[in-house]
Protein backbone atom coordinates (compact mmCIF):
# COMPACT_ATOMS: atom_id res chain seq x y z
CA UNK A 1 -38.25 -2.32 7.56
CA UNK A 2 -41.73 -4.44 7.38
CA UNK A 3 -44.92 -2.69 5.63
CA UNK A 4 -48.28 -4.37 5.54
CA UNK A 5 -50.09 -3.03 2.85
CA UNK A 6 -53.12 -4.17 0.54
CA UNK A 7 -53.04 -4.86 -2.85
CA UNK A 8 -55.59 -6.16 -5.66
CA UNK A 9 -55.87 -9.71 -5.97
CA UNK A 10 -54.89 -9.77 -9.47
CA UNK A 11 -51.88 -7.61 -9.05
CA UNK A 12 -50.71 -9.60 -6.23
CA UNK A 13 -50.78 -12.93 -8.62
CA UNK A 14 -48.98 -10.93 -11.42
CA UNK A 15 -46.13 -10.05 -8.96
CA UNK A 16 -46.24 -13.55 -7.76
CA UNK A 17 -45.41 -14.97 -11.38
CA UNK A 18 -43.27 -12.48 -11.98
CA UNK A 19 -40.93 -12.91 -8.75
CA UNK A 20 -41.15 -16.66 -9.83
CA UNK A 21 -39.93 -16.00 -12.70
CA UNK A 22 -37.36 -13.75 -12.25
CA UNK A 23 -35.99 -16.08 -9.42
CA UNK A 24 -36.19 -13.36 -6.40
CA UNK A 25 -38.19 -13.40 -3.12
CA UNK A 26 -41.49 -11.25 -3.01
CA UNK A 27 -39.52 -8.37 -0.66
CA UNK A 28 -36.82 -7.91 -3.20
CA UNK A 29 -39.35 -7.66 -6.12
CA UNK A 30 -41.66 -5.01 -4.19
CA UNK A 31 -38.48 -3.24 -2.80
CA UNK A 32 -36.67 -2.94 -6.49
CA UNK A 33 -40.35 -2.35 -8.31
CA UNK A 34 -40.93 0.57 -5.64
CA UNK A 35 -37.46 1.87 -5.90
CA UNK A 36 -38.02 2.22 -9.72
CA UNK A 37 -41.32 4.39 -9.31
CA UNK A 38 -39.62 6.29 -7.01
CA UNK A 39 -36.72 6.66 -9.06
CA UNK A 40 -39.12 7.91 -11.74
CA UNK A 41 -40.79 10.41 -10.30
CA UNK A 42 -37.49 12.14 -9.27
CA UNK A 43 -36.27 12.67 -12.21
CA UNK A 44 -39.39 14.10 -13.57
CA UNK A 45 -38.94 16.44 -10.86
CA UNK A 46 -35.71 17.36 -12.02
CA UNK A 47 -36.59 17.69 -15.68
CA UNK A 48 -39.68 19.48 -14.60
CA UNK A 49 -37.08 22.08 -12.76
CA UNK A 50 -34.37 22.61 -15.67
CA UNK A 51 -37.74 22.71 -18.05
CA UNK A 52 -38.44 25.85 -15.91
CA UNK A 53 -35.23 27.13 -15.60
CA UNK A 54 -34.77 26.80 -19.53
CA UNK A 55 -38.00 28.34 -20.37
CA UNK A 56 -37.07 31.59 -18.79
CA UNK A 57 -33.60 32.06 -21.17
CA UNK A 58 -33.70 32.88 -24.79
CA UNK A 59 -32.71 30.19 -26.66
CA UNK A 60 -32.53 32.13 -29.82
CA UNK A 61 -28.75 32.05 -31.47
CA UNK A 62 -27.39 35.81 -32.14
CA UNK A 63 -27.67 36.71 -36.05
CA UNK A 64 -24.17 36.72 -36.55
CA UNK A 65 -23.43 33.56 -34.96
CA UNK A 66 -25.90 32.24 -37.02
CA UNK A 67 -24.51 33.56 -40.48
CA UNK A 68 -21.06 31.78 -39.30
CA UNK A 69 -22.45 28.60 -38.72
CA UNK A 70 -24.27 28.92 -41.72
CA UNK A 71 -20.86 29.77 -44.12
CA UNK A 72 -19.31 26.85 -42.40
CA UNK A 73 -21.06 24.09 -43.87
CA UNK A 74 -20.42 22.43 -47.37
CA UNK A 75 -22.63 23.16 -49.85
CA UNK A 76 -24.61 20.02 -50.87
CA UNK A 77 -26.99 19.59 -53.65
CA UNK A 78 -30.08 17.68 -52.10
């Protein structure tokens, strides 16, 4: 699909360079670069989601289970 958008001069340079650089055509550096930010913001949607879901549950380890783990590690001297 074609998208005409505007951009800052400066920015448009930078990705110029860059694409240059890098070896690939302007479209394949705007379409990976916007796939990326996309990409990002997903999974910060999806962290933000289990954050929520975790927040709700105790995350506190039962007293007993606690005392176990606690017996089964060596004693060190620090």
């Amino acid at each position: 699909m074609k998208v005409a958008l505007s951009i800052p001069d400066e920015l448009f340079d930078s990705a110029e360079t860059l694409g240059k650089r890098l070896g690939v055509s302007r479209s394949r550096l705007y379409a990976t670069a916007l796939a990326d930010f996309v990409a990002k913001h997903q999974s910060r949607k999806v962290t933000e989601r289990l954050n929520a879901v975790h927040a709700a549950e105790d995350s506190r380890l039962d007293r007993r289970i606690r005392r176990v783990q606690a017996r089964s590690l060596p004693r060190d001297s620090w």
